[in-house]
Protein backbone atom coordinates (compact mmCIF):
# COMPACT_ATOMS: atom_id res chain seq x y z
CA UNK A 1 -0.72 -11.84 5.82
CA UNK A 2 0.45 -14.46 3.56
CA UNK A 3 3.97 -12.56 3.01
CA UNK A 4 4.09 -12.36 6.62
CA UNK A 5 3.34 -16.22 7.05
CA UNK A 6 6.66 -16.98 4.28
CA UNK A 7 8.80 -14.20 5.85
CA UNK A 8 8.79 -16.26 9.79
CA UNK A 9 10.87 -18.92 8.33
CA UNK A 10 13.60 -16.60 6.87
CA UNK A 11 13.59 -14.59 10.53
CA UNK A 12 13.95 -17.81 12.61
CA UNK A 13 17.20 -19.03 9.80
CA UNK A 14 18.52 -16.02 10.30
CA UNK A 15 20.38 -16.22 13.93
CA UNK A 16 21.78 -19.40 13.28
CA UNK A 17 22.97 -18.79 9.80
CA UNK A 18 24.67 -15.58 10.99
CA UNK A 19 26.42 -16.75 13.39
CA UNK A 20 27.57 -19.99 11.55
CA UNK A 21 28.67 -17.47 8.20
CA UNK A 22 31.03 -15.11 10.04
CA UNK A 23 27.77 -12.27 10.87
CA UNK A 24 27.96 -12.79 14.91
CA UNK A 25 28.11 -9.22 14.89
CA UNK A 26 23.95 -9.20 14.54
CA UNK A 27 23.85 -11.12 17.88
CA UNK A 28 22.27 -7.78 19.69
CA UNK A 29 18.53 -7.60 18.30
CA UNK A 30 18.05 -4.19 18.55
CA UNK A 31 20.37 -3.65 15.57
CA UNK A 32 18.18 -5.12 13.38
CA UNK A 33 15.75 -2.32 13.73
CA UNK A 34 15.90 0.76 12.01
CA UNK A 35 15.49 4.01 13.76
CA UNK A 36 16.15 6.57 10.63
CA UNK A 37 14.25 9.88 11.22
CA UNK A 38 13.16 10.20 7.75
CA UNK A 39 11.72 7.45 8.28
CA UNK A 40 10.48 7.65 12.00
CA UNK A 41 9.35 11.65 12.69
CA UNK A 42 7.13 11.53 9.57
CA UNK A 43 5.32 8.62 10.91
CA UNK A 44 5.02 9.63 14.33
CA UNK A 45 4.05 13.06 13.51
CA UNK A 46 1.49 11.38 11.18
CA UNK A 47 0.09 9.67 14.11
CA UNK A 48 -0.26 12.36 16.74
CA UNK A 49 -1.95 14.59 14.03
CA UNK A 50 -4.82 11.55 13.41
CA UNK A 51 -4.88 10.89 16.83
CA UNK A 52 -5.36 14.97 17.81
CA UNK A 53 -7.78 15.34 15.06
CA UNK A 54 -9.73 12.67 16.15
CA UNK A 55 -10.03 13.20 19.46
CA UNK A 56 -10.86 16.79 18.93
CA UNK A 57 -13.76 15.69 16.12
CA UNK A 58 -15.35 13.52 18.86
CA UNK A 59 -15.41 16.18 21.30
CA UNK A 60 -17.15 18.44 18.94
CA UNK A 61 -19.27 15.72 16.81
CA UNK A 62 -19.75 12.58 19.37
CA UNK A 63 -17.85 9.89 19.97
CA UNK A 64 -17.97 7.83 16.11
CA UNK A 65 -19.13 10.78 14.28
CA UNK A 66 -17.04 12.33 11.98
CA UNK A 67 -14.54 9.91 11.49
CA UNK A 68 -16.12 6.17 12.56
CA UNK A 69 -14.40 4.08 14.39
CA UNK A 70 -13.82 1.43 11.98
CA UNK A 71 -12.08 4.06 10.03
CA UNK A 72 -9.74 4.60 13.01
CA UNK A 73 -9.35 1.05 13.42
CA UNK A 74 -7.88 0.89 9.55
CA UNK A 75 -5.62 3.62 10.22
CA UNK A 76 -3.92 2.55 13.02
CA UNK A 77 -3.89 -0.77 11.75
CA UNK A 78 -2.03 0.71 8.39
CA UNK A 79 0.26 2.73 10.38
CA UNK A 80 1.57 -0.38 12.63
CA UNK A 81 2.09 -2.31 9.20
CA UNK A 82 4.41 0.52 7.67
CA UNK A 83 6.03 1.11 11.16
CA UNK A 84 6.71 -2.14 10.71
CA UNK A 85 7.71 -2.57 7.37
CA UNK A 86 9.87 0.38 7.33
CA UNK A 87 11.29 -0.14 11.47
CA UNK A 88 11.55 -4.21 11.80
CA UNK A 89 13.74 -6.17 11.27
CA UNK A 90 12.50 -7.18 8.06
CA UNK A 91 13.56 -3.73 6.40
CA UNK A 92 17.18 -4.91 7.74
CA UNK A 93 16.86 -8.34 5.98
CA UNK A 94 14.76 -6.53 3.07
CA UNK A 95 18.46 -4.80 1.73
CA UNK A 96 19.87 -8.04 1.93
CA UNK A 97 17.70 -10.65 0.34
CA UNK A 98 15.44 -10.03 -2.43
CA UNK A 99 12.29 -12.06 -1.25
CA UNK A 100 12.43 -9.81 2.18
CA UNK A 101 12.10 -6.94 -0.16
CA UNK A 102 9.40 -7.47 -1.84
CA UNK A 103 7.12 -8.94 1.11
CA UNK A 104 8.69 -5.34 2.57
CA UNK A 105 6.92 -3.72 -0.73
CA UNK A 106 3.83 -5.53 -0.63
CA UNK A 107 3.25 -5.35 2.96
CA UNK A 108 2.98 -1.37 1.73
CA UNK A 109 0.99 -1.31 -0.99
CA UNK A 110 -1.32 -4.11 -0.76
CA UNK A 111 -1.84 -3.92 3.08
CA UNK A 112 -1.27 -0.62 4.50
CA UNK A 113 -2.16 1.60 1.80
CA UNK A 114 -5.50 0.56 1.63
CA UNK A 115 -6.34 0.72 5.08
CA UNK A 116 -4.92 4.08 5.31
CA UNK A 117 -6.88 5.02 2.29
CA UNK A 118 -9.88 3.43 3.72
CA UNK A 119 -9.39 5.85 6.68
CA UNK A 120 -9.78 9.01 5.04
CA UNK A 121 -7.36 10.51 7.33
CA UNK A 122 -8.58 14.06 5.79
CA UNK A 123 -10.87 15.21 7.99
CA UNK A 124 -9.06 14.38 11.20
CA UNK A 125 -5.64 15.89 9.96
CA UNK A 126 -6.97 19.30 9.28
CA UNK A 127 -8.99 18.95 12.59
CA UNK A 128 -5.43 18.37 14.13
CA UNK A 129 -4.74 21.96 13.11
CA UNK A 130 -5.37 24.91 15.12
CA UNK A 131 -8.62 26.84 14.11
CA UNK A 132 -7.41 29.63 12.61
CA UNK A 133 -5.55 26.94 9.97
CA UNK A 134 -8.28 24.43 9.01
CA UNK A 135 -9.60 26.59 6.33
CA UNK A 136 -6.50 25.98 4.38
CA UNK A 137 -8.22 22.61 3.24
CA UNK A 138 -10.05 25.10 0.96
CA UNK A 139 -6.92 25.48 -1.31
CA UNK A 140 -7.74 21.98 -2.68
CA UNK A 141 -10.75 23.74 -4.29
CA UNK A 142 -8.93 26.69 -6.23
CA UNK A 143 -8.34 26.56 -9.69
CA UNK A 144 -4.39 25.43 -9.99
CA UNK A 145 -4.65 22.61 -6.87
CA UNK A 146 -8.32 21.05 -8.38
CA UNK A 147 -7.43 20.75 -11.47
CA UNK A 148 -4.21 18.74 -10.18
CA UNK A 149 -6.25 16.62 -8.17
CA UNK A 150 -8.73 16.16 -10.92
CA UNK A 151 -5.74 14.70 -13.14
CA UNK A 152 -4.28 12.54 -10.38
CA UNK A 153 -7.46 11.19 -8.96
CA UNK A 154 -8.61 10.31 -12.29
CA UNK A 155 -8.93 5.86 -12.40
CA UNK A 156 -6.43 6.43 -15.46
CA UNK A 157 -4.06 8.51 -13.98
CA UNK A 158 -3.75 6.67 -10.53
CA UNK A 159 -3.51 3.12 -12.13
CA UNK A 160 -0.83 4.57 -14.61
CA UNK A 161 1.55 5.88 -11.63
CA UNK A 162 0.97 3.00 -9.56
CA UNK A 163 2.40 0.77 -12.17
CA UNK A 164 4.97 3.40 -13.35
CA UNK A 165 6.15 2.92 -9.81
CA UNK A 166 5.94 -1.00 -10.05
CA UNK A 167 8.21 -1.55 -13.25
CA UNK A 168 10.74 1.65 -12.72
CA UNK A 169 11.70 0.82 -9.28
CA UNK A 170 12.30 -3.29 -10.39
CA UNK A 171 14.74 -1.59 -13.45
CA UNK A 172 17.73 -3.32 -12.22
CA UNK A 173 20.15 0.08 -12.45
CA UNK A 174 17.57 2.01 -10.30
CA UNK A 175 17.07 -1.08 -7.76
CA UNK A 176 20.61 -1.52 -7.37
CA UNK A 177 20.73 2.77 -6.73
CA UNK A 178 18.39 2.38 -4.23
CA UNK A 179 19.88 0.07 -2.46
CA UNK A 180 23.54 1.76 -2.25
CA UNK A 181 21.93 5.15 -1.47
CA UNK A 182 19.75 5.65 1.74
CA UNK A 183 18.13 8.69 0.16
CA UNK A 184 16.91 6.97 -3.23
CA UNK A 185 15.64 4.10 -1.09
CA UNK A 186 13.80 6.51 1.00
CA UNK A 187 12.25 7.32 -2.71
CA UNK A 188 11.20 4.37 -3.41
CA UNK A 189 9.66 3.46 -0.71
CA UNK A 190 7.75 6.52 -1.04
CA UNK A 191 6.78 6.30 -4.15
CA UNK A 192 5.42 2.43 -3.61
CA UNK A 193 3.43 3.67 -0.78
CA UNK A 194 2.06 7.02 -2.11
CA UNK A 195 1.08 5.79 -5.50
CA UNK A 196 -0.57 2.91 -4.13
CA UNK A 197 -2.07 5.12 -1.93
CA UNK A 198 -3.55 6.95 -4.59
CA UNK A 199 -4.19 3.69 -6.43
CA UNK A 200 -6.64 2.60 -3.39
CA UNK A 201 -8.22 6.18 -2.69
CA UNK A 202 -9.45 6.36 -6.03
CA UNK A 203 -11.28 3.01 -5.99
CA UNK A 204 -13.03 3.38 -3.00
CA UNK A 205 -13.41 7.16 -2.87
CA UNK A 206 -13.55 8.24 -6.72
CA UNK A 207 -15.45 10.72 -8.04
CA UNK A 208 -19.31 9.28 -8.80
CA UNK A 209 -22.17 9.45 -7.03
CA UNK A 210 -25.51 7.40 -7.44
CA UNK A 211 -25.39 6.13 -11.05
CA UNK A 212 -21.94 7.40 -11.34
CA UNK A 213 -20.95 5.36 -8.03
CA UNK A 214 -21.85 2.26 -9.69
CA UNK A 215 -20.13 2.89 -12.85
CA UNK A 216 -17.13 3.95 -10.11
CA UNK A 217 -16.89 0.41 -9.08
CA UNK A 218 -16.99 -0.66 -12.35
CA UNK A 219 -13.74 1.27 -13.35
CA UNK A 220 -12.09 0.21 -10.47
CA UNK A 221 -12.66 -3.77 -11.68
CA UNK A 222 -11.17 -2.74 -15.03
CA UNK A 223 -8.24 -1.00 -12.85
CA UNK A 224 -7.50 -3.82 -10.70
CA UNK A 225 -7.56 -6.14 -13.93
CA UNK A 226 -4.93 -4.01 -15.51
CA UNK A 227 -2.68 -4.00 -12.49
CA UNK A 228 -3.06 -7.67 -11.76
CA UNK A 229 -1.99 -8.23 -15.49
CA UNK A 230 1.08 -5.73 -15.72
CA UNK A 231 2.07 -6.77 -11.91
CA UNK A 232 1.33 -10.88 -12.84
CA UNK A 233 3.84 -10.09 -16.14
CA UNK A 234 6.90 -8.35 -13.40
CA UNK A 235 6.60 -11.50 -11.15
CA UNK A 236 6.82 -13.94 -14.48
CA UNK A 237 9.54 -12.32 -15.57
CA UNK A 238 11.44 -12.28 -12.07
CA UNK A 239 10.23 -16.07 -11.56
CA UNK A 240 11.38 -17.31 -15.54
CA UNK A 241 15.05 -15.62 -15.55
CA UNK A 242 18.31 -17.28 -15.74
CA UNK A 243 19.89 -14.55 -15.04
CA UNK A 244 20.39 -12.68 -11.38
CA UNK A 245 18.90 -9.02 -12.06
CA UNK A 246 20.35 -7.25 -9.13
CA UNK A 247 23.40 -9.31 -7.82
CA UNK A 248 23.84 -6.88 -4.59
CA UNK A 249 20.30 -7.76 -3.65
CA UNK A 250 20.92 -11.48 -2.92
CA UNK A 251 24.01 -10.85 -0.05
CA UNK A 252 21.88 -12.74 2.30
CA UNK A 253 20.91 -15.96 0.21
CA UNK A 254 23.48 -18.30 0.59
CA UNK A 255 23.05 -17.77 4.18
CA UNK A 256 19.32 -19.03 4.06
CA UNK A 257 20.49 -22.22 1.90
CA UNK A 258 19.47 -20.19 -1.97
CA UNK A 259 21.11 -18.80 -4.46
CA UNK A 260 20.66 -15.31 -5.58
CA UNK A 261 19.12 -16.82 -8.46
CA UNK A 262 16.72 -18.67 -6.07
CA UNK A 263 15.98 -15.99 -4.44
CA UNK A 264 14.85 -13.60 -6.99
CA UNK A 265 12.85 -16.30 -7.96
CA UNK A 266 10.74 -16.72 -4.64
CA UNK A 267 10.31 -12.45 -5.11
CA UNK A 268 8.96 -13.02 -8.24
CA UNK A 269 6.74 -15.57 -7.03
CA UNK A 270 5.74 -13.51 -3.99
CA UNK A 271 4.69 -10.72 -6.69
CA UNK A 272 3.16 -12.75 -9.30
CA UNK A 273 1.02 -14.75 -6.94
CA UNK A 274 -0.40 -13.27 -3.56
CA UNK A 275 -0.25 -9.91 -5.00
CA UNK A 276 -2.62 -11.09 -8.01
CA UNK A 277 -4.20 -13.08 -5.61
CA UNK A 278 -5.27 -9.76 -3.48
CA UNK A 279 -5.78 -7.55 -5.86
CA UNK A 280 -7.95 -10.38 -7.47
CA UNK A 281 -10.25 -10.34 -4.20
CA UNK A 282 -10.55 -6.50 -4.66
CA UNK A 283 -11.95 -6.79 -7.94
CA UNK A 284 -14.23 -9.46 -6.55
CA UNK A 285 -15.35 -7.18 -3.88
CA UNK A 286 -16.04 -4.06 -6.28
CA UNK A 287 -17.74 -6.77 -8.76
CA UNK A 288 -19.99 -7.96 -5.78
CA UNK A 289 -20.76 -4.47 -4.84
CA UNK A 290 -21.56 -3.25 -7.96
CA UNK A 291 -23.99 -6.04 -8.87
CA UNK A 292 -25.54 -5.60 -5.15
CA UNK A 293 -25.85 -1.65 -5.92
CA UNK A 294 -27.38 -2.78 -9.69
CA UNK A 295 -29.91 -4.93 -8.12
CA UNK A 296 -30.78 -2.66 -5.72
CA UNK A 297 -31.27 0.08 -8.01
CA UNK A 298 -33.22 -2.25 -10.64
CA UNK A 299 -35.74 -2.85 -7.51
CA UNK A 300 -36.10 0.41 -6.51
CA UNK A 301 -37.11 1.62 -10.46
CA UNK A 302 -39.39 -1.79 -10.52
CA UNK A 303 -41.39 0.01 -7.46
CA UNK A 304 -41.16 3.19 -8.78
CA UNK A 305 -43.65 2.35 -12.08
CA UNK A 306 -46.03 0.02 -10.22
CA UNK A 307 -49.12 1.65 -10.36
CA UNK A 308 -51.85 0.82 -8.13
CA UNK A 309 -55.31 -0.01 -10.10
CA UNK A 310 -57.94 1.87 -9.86
């Protein structure tokens, strides 16, 4: 919510710079939002599915069972931040100024992919399927598809493609692609979203169980250190430039009163600050879980060898 709180200023510049640099064309609002159907069927036919799945699981289970409804609450929550990440007007101003951008990218990975990964839509997608289909969740457990999943739920594996994602997007010759074709932009911002995805699955959902879920948490501190280290170096290196790294990103700065130089800048900032700052409070959640689990579990083995006398 902090990108949010930085990006209200830009929006309410943005009229009256447009008008006074030649861009009265933007005077209707509506075409500031973005109704691409790559973008828009996938989502909406993401939400009928959790909302048909769910519905049908709470006829057959009860009403919370199944899939609770905090878990609902996450998801739709994480599907009206990427609806508006991706739909807004900030994916408008996101092609044309670099700071948009990347509160556009971090609205995606550090705020809706973890609520959506929180939601463990699983269960009420393949419930959104008719009867004779929902078997077909069974595939995940033959040989070829679970030993994919194996590798790419792995703590390893998902850390190492959510910040292969990070720094290969931010190369300035594939940045600049993606923003002169619709289609590699499209990539990107599915690759942001899906790896982090991943990323946030694995931490909360991981393989472990008992002894192993404690040691879970524990790996996902170490992950969260390694990705606010390799994420905190991006944003430095953004923030400490001279130099502009993708000059067609900036065509909105001078509007706003910065220079593209500026600009980058504040993205790097954006990235090299709240983002360690969140995925800091992660790790402090995991570290605060694990100890409570440790305690717990120290207690319980305490009670276990007390003897009564006699």
């Amino acid at each position: 919510m902090f990108a949010l709180s930085l990006l209200l200023p830009l929006l309410a510049l943005l009229p009256a710079s447009a008008s006074a640099h030649g861009l009265a064309n933007v005077s209707d609002p509506t075409a500031l939002w973005s109704y691409d159907p790559w973008l828009l069927v996938p989502l909406y036919l993401a939400g009928i599915a959790f909302y048909v799945g769910t519905q049908r699981l709470w006829r057959s289970a009860g009403g919370g069972r199944g899939v609770t409804y905090r878990k609902v609450a996450a998801f739709w929550s994480g599907w009206l931040v990427i609806a508006l990440a991706l739909t807004s007007p900030l994916h408008w101003l996101g092609e044309r100024l670099f700071t948009a951008h990347m509160i556009e990218h971090e609205l995606l990975m550090l705020v809706a992919a973890p609520l959506i990964a929180y939601a463990r839509t699983n269960g009420p997608l393949l419930w959104s399927l008719p009867s004779s289909f929902r078997p077909a969740g069974r595939l995940m457990t033959t040989a070829p598809l679970a030993t994919l999943w194996a590798f790419l739920s792995h703590p390893v594996s998902a850390t190492t493609l959510h910040g292969l994602a990070l720094w290969i997007w931010h190369a300035p010759p594939l940045y600049a692609l993606a923003l002169e074709n619709i289609a590699i932009h499209r990539l990107q911002h599915l690759s942001f979203f899906a790896t982090a995805l991943l990323f946030w699955w694995v931490l909360l959902y991981g393989r472990g169980r008992g002894r192993g879920e404690r040691m879970r948490d524990g790996i996902g501190i170490a992950c969260l250190f390694i990705t606010v280290l390799h994420s905190g170096v991006l944003g430095a290196l953004l923030t400490l430039s001279t130099h502009v790294w993708i000059p067609s990103q900036s065509a909105l700065a001078g509007d706003l009163g910065l220079s593209p130089l500026e600009d980058q800048q504040l993205a790097g900032i954006l990235m090299w600050v709240p983002m360690g700052i969140l995925y800091t409070g992660a790790a402090l959640f995991f570290a605060y879980r694990w100890l409570t689990e440790c305690q717990s579990a120290t207690g319980a083995s305490i009670l276990r060898d007390v003897r009564p006398a006699g």
